[in-house]
Protein backbone atom coordinates (compact mmCIF):
# COMPACT_ATOMS: atom_id res chain seq x y z
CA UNK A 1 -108.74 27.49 -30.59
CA UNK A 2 -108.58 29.92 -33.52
CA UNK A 3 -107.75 28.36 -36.93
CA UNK A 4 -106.03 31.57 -37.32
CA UNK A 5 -103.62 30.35 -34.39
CA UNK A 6 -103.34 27.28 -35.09
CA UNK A 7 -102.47 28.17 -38.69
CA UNK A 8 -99.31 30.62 -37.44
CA UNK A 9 -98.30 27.76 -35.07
CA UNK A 10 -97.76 25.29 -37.43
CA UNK A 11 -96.30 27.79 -39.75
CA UNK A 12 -93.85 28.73 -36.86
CA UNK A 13 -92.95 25.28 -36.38
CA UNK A 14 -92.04 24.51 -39.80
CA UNK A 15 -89.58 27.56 -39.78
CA UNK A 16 -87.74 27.15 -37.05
CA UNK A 17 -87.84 23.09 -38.28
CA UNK A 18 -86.43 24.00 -41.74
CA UNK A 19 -83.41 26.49 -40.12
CA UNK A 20 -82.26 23.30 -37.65
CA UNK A 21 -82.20 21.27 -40.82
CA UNK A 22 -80.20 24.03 -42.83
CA UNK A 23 -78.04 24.13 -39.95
CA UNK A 24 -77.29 20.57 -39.26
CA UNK A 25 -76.64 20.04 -42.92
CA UNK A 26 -74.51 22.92 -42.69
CA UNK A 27 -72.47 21.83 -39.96
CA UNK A 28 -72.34 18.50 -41.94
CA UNK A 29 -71.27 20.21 -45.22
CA UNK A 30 -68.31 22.04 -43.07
CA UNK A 31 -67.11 19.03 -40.96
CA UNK A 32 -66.31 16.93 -44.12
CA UNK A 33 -64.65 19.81 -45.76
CA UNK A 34 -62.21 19.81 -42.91
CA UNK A 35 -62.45 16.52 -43.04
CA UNK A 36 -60.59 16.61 -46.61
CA UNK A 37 -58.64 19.53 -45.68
CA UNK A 38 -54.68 19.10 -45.83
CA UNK A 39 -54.29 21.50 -42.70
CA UNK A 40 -54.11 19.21 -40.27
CA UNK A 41 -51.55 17.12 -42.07
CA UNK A 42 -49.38 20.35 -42.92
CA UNK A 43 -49.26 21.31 -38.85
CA UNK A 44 -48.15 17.69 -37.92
CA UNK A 45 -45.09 17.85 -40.57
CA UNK A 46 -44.57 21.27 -39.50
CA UNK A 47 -44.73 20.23 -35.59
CA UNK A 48 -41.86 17.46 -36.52
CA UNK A 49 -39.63 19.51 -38.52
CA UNK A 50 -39.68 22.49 -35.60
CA UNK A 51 -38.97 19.09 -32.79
CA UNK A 52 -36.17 18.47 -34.93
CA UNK A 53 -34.46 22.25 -35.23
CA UNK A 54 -34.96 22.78 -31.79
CA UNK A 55 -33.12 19.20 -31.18
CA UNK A 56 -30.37 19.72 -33.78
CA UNK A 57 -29.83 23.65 -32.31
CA UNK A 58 -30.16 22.17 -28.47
CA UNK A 59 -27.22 19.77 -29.66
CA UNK A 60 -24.86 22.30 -31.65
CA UNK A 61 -25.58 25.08 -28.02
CA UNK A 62 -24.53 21.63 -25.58
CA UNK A 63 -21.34 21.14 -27.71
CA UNK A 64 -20.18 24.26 -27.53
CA UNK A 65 -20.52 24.62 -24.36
CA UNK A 66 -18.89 21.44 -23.53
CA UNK A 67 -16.22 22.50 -25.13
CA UNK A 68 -15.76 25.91 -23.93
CA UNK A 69 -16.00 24.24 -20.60
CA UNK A 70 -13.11 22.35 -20.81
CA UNK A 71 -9.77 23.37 -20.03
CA UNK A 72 -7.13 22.46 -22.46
CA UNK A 73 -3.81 20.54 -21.37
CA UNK A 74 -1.53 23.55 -22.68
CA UNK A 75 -3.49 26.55 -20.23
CA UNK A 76 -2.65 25.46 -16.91
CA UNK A 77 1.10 24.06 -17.61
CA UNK A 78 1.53 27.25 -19.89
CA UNK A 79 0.85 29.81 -17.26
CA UNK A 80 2.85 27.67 -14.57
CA UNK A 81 5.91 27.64 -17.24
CA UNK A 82 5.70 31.73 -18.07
CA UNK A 83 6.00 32.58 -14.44
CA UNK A 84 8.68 29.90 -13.58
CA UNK A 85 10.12 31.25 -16.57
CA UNK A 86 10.36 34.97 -15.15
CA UNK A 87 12.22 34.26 -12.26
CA UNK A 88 15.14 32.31 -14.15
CA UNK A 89 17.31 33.72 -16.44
CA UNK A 90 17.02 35.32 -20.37
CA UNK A 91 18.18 31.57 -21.66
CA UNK A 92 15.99 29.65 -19.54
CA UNK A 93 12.58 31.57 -20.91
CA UNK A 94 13.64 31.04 -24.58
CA UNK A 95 13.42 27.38 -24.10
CA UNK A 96 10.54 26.90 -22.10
CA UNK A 97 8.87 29.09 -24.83
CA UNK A 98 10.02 26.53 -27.38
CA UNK A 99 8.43 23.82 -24.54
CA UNK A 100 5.28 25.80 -24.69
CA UNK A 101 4.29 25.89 -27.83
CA UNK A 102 5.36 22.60 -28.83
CA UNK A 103 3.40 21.17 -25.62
CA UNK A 104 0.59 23.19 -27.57
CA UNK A 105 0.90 22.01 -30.62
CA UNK A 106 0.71 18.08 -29.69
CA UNK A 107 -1.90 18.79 -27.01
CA UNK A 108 -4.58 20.89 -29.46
CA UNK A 109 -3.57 18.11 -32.04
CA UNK A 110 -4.29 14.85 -29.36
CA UNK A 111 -8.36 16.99 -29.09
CA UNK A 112 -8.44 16.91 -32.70
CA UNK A 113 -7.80 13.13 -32.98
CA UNK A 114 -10.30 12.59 -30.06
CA UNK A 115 -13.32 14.32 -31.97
């Protein structure tokens, strides 16, 4: 062969050599730099505190509707009372008003005392 050739061979070879070095060490030099980086860390505590909205919000949204799901003691006596209450006479529907809303009263304050 040509020296000539073989010269620009082995020049060849020892630049694409030295660029895979460069590279590896660069890949190196970036991997431990994640490596030390806090970002990781920072998504985990980030990850936990958005599980624990979500849970706390999920709780708060099943309460409520628990609770605006059940019917009270006073709402299906109370409309039973008012039309009973029609049909008798001007006397009779003052006092089962005073009936209702004392029924009310001790019925809203018996859901307090459960909570």
């Amino acid at each position: 062969m040509n020296v000539a050739l073989i010269h620009d061979r082995r020049c060849i070879a020892a630049l694409w050599e030295k660029r895979i070095c460069d590279s590896a060490q660069h890949c190196d030099r970036e991997s431990a730099r994640r490596s030390r980086s806090a970002l990781h860390r920072l998504r985990e505590e980030w990850v936990v505190r958005l599980e624990n909205r979500n849970k706390h919000l999920k709780n708060i949204n099943d309460n409520y509707v628990r609770k605006a799901k059940q019917p009270t003691a006073a709402e299906p006596s109370g409309g039973a009372e008012q039309s009973d209450g029609a049909e008798q006479s001007d006397g009779a529907e003052q006092s089962d008003g005073a009936e209702e809303s004392d029924g009310a009263e001790q019925s809203e304050g018996a859901e307090y005392s459960q909570e």
